[in-house]
PDB file of N, CA and C in Angstrom:
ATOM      1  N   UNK A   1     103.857 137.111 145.426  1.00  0.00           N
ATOM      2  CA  UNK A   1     102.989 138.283 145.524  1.00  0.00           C
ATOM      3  C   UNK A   1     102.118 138.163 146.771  1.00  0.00           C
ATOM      4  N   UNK A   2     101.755 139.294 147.530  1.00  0.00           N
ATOM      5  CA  UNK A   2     101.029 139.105 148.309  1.00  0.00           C
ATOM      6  C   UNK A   2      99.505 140.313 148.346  1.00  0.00           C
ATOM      7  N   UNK A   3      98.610 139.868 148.747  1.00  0.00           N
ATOM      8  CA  UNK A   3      97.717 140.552 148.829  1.00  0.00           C
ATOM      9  C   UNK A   3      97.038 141.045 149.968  1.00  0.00           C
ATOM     10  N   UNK A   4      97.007 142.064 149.968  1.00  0.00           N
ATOM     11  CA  UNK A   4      96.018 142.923 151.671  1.00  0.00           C
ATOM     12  C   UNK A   4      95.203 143.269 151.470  1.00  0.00           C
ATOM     13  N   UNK A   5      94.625 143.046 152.278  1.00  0.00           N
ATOM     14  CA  UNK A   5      92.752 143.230 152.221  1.00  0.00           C
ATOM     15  C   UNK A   5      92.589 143.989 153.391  1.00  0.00           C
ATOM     16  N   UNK A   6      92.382 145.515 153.605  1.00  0.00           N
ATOM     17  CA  UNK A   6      91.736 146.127 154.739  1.00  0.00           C
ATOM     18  C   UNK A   6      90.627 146.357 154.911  1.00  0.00           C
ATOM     19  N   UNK A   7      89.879 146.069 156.660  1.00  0.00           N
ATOM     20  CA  UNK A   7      88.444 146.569 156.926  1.00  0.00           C
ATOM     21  C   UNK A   7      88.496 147.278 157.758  1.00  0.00           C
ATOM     22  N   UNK A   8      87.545 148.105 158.449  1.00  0.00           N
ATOM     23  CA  UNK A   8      87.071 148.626 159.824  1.00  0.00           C
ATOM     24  C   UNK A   8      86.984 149.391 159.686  1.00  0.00           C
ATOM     25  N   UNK A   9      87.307 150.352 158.556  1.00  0.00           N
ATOM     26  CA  UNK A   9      87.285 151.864 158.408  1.00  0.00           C
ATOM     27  C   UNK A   9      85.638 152.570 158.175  1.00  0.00           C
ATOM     28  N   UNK A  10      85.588 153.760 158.465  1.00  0.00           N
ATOM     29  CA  UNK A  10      84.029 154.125 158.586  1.00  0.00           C
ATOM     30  C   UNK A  10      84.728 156.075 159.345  1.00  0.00           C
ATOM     31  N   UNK A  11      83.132 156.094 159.975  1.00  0.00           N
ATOM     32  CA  UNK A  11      83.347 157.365 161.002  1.00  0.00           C
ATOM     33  C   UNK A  11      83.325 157.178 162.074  1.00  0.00           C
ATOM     34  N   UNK A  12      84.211 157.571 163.148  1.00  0.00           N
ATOM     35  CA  UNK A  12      84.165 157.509 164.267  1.00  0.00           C
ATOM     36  C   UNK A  12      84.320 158.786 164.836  1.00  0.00           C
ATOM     37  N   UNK A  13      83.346 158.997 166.213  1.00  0.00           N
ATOM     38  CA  UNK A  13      83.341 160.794 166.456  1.00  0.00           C
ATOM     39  C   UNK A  13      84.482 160.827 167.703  1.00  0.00           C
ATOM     40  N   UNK A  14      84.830 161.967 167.672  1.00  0.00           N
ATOM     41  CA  UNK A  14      86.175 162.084 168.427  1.00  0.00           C
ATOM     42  C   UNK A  14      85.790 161.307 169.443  1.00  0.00           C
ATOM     43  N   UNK A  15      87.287 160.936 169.903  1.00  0.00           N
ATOM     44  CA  UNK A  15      86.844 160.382 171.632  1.00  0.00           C
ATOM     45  C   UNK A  15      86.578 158.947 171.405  1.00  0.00           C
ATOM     46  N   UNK A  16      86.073 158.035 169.998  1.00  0.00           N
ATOM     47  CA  UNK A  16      85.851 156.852 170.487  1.00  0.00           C
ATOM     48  C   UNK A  16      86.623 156.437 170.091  1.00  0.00           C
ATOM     49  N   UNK A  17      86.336 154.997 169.036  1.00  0.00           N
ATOM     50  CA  UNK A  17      87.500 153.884 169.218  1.00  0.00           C
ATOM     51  C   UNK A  17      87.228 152.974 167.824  1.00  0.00           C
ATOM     52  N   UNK A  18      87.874 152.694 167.189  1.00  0.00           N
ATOM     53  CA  UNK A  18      87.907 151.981 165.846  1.00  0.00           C
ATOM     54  C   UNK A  18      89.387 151.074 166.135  1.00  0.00           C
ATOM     55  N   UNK A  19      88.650 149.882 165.152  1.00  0.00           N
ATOM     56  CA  UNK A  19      89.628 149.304 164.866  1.00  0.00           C
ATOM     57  C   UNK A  19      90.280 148.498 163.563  1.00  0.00           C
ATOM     58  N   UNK A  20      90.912 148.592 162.894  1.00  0.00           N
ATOM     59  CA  UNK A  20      90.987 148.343 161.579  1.00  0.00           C
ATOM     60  C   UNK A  20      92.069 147.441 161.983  1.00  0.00           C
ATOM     61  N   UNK A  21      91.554 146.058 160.400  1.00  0.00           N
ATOM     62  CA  UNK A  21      92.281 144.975 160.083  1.00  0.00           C
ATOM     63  C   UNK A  21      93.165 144.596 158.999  1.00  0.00           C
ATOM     64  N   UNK A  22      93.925 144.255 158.467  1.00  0.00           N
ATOM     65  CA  UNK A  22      94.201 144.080 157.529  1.00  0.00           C
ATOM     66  C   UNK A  22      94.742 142.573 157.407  1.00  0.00           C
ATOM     67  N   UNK A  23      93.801 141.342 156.221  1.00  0.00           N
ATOM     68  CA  UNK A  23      94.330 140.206 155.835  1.00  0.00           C
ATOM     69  C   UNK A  23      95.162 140.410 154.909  1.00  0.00           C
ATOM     70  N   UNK A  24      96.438 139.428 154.873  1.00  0.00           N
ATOM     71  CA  UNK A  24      97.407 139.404 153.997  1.00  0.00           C
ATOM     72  C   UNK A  24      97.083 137.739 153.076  1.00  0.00           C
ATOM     73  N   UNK A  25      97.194 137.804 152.229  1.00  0.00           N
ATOM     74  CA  UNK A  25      96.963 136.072 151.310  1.00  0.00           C
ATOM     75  C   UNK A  25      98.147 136.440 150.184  1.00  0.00           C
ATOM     76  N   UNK A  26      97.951 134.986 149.630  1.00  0.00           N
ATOM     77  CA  UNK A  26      98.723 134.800 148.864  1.00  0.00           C
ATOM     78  C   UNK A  26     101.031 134.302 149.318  1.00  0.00           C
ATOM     79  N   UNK A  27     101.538 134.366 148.579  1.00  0.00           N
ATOM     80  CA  UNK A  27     102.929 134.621 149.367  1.00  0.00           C
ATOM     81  C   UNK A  27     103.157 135.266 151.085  1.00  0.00           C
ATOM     82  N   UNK A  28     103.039 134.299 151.778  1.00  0.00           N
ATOM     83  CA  UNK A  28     103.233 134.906 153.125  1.00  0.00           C
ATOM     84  C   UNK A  28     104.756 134.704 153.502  1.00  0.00           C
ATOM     85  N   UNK A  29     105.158 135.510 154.218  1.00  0.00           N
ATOM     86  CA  UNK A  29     106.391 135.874 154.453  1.00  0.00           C
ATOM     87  C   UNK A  29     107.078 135.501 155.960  1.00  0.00           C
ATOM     88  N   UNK A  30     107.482 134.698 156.546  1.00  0.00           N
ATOM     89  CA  UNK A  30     107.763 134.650 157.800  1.00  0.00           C
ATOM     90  C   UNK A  30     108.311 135.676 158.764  1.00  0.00           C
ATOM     91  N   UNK A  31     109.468 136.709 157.687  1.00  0.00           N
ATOM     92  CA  UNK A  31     110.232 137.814 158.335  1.00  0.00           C
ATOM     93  C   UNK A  31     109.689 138.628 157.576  1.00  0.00           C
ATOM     94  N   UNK A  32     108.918 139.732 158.344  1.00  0.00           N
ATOM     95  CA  UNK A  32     108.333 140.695 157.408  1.00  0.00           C
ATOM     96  C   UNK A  32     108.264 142.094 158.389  1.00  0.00           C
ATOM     97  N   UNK A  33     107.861 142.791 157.972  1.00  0.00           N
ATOM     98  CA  UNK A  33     107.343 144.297 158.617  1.00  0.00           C
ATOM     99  C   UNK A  33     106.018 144.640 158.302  1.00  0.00           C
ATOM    100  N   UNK A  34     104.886 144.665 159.323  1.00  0.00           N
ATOM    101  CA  UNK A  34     103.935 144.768 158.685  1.00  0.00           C
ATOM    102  C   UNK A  34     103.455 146.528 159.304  1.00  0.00           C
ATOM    103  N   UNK A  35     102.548 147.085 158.737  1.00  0.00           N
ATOM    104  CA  UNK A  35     102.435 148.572 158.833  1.00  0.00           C
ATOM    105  C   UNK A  35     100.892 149.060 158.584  1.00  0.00           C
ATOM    106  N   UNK A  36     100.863 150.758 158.873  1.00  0.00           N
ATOM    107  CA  UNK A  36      99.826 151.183 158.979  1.00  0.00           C
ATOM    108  C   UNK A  36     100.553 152.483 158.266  1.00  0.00           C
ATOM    109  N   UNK A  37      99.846 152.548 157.668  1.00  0.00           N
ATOM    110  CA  UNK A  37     100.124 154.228 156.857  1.00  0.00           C
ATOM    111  C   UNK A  37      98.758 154.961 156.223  1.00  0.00           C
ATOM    112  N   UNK A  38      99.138 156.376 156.874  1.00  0.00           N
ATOM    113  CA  UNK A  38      97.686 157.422 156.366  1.00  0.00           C
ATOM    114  C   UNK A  38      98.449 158.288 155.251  1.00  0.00           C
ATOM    115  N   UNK A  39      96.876 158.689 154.127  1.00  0.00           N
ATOM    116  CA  UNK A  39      97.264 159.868 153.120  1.00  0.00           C
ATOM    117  C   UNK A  39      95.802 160.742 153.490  1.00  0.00           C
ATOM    118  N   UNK A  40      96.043 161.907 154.097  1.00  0.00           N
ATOM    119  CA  UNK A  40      94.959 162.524 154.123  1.00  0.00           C
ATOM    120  C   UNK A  40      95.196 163.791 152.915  1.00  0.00           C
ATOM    121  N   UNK A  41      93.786 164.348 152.381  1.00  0.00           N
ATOM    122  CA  UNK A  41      93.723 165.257 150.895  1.00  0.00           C
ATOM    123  C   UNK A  41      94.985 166.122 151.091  1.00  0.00           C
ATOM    124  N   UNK A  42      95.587 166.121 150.179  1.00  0.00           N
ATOM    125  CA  UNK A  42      96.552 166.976 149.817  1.00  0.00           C
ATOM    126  C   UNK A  42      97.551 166.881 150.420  1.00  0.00           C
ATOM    127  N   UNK A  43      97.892 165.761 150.857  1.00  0.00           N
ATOM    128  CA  UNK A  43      98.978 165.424 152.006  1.00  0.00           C
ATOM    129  C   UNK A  43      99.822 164.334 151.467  1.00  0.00           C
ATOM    130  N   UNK A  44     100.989 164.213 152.007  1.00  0.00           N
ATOM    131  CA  UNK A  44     101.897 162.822 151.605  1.00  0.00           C
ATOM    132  C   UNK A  44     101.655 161.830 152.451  1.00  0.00           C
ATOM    133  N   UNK A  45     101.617 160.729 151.975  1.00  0.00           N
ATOM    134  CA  UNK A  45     101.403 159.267 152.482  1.00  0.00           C
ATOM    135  C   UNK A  45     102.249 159.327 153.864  1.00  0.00           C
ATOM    136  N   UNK A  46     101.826 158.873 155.179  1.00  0.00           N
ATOM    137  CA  UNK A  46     102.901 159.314 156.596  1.00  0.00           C
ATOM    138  C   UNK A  46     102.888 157.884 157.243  1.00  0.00           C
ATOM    139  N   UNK A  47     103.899 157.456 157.491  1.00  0.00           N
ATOM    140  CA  UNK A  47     103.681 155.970 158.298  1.00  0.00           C
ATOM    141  C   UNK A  47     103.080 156.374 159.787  1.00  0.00           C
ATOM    142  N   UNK A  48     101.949 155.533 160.415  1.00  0.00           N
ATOM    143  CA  UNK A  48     101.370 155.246 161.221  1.00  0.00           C
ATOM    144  C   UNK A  48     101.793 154.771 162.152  1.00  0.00           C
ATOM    145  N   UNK A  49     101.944 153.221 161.895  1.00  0.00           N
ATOM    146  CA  UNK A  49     102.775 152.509 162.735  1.00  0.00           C
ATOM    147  C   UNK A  49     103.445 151.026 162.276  1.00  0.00           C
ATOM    148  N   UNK A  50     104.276 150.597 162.815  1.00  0.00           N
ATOM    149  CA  UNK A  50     105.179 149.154 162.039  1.00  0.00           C
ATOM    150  C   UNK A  50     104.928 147.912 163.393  1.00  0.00           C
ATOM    151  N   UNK A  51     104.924 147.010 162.700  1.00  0.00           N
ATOM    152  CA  UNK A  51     105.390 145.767 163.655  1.00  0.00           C
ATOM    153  C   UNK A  51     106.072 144.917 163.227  1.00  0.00           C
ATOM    154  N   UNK A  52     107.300 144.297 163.560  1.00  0.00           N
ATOM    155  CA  UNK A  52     107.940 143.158 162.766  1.00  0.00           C
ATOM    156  C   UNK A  52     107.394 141.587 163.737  1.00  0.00           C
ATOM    157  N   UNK A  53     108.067 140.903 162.609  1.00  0.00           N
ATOM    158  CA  UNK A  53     107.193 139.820 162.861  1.00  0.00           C
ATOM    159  C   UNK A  53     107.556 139.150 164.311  1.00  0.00           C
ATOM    160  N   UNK A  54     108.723 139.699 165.226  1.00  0.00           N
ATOM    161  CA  UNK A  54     108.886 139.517 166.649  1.00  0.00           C
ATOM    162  C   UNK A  54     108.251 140.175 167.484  1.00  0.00           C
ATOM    163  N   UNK A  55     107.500 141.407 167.083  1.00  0.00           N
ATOM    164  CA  UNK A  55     106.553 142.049 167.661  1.00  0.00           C
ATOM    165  C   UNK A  55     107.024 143.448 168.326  1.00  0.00           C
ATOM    166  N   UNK A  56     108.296 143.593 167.664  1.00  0.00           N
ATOM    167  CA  UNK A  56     108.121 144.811 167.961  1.00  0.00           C
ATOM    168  C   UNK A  56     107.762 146.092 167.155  1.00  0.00           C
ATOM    169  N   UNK A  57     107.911 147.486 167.944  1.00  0.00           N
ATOM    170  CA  UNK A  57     106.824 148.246 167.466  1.00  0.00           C
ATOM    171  C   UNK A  57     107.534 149.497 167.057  1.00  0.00           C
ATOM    172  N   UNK A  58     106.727 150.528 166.260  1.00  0.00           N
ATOM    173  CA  UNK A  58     107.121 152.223 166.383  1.00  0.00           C
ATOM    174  C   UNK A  58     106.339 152.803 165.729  1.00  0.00           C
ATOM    175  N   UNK A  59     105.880 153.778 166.725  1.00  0.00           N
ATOM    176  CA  UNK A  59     104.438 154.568 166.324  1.00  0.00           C
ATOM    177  C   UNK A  59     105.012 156.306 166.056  1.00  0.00           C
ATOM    178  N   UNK A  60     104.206 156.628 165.047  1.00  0.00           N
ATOM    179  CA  UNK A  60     104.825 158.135 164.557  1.00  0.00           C
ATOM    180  C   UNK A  60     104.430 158.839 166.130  1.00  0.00           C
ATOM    181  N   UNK A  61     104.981 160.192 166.203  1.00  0.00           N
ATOM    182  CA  UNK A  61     104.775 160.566 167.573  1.00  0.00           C
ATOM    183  C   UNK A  61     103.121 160.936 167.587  1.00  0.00           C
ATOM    184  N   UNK A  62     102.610 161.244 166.245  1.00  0.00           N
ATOM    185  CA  UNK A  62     101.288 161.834 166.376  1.00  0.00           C
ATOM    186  C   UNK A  62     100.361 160.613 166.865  1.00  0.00           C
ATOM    187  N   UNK A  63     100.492 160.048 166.939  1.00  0.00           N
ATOM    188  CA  UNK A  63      99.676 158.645 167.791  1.00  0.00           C
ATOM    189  C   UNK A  63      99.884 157.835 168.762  1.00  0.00           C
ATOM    190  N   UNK A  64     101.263 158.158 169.297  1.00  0.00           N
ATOM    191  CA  UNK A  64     101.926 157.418 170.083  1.00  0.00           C
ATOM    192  C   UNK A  64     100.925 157.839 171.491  1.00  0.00           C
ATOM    193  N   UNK A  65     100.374 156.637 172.150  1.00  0.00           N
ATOM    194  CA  UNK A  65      99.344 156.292 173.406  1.00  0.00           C
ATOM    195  C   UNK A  65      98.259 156.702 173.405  1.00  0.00           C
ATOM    196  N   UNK A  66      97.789 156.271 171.584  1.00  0.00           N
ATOM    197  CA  UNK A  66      96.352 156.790 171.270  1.00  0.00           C
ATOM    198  C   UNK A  66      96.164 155.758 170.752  1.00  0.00           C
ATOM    199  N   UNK A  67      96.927 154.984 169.559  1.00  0.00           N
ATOM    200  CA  UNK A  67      96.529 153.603 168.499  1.00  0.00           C
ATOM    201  C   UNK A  67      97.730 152.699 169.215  1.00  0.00           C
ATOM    202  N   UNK A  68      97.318 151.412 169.046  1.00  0.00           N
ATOM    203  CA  UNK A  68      98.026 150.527 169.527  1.00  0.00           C
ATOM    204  C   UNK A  68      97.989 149.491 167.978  1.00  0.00           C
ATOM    205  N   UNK A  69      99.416 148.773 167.771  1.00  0.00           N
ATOM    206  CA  UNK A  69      99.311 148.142 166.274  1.00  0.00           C
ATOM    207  C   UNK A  69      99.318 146.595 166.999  1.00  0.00           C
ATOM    208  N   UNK A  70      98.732 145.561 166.415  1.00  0.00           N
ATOM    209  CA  UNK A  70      99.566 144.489 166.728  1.00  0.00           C
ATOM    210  C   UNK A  70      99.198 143.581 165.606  1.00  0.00           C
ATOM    211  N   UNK A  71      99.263 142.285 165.487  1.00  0.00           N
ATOM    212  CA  UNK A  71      99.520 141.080 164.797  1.00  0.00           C
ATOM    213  C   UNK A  71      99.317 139.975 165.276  1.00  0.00           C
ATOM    214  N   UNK A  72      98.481 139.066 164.613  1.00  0.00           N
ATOM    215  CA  UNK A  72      98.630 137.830 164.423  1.00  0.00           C
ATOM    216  C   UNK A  72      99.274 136.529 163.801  1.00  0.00           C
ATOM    217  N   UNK A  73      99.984 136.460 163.839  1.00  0.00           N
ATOM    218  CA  UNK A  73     100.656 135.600 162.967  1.00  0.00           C
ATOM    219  C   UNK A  73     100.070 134.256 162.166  1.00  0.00           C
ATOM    220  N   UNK A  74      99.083 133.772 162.905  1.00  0.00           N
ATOM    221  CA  UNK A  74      98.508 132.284 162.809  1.00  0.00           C
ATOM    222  C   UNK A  74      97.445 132.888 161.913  1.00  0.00           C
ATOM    223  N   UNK A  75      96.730 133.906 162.010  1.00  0.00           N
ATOM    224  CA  UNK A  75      95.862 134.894 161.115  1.00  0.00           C
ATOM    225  C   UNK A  75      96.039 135.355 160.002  1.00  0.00           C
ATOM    226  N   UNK A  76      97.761 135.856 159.802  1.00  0.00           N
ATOM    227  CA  UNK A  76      98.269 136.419 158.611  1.00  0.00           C
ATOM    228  C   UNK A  76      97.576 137.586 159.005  1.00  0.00           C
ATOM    229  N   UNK A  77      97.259 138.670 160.283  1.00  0.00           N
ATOM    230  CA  UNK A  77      96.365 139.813 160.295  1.00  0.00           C
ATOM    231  C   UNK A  77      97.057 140.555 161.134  1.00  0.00           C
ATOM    232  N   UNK A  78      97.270 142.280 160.291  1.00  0.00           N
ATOM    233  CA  UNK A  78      97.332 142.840 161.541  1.00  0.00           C
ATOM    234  C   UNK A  78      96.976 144.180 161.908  1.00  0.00           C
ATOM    235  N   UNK A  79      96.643 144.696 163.087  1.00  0.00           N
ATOM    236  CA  UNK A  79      95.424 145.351 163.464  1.00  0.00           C
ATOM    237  C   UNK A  79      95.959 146.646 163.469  1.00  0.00           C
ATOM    238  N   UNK A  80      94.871 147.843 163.597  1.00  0.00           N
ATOM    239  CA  UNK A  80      95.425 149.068 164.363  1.00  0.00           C
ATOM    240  C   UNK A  80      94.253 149.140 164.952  1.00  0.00           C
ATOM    241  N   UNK A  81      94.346 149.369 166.602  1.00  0.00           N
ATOM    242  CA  UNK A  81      93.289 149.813 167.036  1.00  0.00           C
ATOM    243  C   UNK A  81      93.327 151.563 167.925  1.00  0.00           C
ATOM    244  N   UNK A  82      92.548 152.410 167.150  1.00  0.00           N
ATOM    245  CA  UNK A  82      92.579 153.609 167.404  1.00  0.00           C
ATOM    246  C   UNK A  82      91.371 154.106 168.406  1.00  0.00           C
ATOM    247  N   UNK A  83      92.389 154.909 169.772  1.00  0.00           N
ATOM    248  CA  UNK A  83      91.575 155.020 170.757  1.00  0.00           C
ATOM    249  C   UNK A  83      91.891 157.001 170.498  1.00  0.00           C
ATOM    250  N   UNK A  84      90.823 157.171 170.997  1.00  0.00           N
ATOM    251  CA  UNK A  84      90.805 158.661 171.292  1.00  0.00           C
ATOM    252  C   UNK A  84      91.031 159.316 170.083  1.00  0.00           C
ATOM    253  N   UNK A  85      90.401 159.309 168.864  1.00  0.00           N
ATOM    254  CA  UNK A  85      91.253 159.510 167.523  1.00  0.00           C
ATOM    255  C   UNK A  85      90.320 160.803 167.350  1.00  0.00           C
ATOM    256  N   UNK A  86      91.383 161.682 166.795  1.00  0.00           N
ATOM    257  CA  UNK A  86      90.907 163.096 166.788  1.00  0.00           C
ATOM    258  C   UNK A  86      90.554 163.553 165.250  1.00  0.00           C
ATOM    259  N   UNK A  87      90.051 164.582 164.897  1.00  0.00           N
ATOM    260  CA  UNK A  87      89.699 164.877 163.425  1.00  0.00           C
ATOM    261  C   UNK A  87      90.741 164.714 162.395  1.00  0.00           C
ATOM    262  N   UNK A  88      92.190 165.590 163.231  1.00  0.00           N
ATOM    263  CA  UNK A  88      93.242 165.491 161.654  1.00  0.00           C
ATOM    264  C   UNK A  88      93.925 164.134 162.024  1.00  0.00           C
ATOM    265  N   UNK A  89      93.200 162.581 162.596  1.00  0.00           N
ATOM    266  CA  UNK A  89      93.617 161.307 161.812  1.00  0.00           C
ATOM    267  C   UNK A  89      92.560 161.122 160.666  1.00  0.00           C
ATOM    268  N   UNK A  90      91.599 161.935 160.285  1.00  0.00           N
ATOM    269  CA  UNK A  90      90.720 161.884 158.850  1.00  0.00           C
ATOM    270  C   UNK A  90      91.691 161.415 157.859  1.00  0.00           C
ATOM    271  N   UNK A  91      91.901 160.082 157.509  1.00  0.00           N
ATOM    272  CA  UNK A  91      92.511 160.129 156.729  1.00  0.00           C
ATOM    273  C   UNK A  91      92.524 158.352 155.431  1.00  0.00           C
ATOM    274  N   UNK A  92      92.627 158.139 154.477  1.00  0.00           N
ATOM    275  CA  UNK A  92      92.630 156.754 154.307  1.00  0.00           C
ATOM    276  C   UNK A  92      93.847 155.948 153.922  1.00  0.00           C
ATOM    277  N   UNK A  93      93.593 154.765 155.126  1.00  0.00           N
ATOM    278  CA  UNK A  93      94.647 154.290 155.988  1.00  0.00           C
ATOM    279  C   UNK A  93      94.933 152.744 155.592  1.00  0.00           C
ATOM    280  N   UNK A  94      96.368 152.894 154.692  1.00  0.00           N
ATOM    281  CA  UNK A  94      96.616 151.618 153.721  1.00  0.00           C
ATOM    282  C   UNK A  94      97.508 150.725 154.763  1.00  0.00           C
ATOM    283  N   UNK A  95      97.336 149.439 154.319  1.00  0.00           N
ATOM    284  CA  UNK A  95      97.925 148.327 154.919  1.00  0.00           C
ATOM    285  C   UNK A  95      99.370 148.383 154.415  1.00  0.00           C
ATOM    286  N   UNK A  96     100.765 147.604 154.922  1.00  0.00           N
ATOM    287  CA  UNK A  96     102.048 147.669 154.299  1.00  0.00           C
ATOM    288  C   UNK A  96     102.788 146.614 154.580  1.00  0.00           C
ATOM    289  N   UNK A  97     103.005 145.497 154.055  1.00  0.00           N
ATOM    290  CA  UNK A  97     104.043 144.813 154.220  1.00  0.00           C
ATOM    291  C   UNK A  97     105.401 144.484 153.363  1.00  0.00           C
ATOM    292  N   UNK A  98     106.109 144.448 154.535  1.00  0.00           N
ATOM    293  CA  UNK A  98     107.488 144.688 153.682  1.00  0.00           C
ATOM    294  C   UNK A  98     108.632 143.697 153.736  1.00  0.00           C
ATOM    295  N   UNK A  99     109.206 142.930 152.767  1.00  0.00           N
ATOM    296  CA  UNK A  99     109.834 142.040 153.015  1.00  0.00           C
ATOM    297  C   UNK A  99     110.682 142.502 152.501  1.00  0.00           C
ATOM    298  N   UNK A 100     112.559 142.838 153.086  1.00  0.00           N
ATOM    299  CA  UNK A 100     113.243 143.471 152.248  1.00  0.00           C
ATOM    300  C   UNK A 100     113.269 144.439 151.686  1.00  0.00           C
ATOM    301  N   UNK A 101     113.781 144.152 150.222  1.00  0.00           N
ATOM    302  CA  UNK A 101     113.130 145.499 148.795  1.00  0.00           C
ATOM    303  C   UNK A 101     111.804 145.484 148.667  1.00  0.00           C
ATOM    304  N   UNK A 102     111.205 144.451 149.128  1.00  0.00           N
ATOM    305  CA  UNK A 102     109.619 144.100 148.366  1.00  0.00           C
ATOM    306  C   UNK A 102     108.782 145.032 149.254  1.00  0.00           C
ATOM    307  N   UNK A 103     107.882 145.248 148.763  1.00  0.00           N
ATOM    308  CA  UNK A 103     106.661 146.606 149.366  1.00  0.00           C
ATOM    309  C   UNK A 103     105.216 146.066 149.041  1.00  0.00           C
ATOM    310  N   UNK A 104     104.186 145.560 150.071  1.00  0.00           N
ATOM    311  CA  UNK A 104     103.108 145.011 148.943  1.00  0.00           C
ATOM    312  C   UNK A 104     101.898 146.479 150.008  1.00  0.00           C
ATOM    313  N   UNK A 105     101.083 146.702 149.047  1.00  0.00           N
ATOM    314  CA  UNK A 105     100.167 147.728 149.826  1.00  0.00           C
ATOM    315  C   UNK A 105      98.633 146.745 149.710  1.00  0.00           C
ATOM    316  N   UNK A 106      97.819 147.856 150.099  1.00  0.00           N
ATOM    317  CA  UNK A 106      96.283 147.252 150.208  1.00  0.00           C
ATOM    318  C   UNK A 106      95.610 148.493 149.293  1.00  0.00           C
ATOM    319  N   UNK A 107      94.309 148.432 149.440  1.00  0.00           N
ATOM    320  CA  UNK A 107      93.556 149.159 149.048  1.00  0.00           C
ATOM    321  C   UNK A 107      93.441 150.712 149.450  1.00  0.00           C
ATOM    322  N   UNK A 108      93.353 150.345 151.100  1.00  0.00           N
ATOM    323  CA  UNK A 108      92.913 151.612 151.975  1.00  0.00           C
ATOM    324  C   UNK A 108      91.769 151.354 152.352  1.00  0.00           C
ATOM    325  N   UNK A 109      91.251 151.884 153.329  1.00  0.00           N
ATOM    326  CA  UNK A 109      90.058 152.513 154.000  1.00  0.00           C
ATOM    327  C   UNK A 109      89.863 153.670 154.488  1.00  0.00           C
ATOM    328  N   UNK A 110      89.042 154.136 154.253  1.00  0.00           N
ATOM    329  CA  UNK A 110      88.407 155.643 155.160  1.00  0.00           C
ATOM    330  C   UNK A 110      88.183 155.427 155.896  1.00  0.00           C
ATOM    331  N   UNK A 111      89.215 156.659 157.013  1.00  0.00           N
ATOM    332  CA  UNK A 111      88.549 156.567 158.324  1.00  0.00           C
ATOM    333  C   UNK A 111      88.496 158.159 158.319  1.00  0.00           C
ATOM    334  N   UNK A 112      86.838 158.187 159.019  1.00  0.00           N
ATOM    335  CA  UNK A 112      86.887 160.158 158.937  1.00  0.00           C
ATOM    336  C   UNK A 112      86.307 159.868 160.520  1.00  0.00           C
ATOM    337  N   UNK A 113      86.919 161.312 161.256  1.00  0.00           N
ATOM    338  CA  UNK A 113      86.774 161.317 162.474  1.00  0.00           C
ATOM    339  C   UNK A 113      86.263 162.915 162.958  1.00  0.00           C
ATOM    340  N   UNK A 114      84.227 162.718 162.827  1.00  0.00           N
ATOM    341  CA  UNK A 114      83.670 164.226 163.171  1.00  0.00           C
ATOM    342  C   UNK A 114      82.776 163.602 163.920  1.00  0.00           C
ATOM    343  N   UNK A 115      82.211 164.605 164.674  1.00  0.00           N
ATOM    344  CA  UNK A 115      81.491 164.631 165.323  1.00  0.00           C
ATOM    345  C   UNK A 115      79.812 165.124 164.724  1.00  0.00           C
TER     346      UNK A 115
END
């Protein structure tokens, strides 16, 4: 089993810059996929962005050269850092790792983005 723990979430007014973490404990996984996914009200859960554990990447187009994802490995952590983030990313933004069939999520955090 593994467990995610996300922080960083809050308000940020358009234009700046947040960055959210997510620790993983418990069962760590060497080959994994780790992720960023938003559910904003009344909306379906939308993947964000992925990194596998070689580091590579894929960002939905709605963020692509706005959030950058990456990872630590020696940390078990991995980041999204959101630049220029506009109102409809208002949304709260769960951690994802995926080994295989296996799916482990986090909590979430709010991130609301007004001015």
């Amino acid at each position: 089993q593994v467990q995610l723990v996300e922080s960083g979430g809050g308000l940020v007014q358009p234009g700046g810059s947040l960055r959210l973490s997510c620790v993983a404990s418990g069962r760590i996984f060497s080959i994994n996929i780790m992720g960023w996914y938003r559910q904003a009200p009344g909306k379906q859960r939308e993947l964000v962005a992925i990194i596998t554990n070689g580091g590579i990447t894929n960002y939905a187009d709605a963020v692509k050269g706005r959030f950058t994802i990456s990872r630590d490995n020696a940390k078990n952590t991995v980041y999204l850092q959101m630049n220029s983030p506009k109102p409809e990313d208002t949304a709260v933004y769960y951690c994802n790792d995926r080994v295989g069939s296996l799916s482990f999520w986090g909590q979430g955090t709010q991130v609301t983005v007004s001015s």
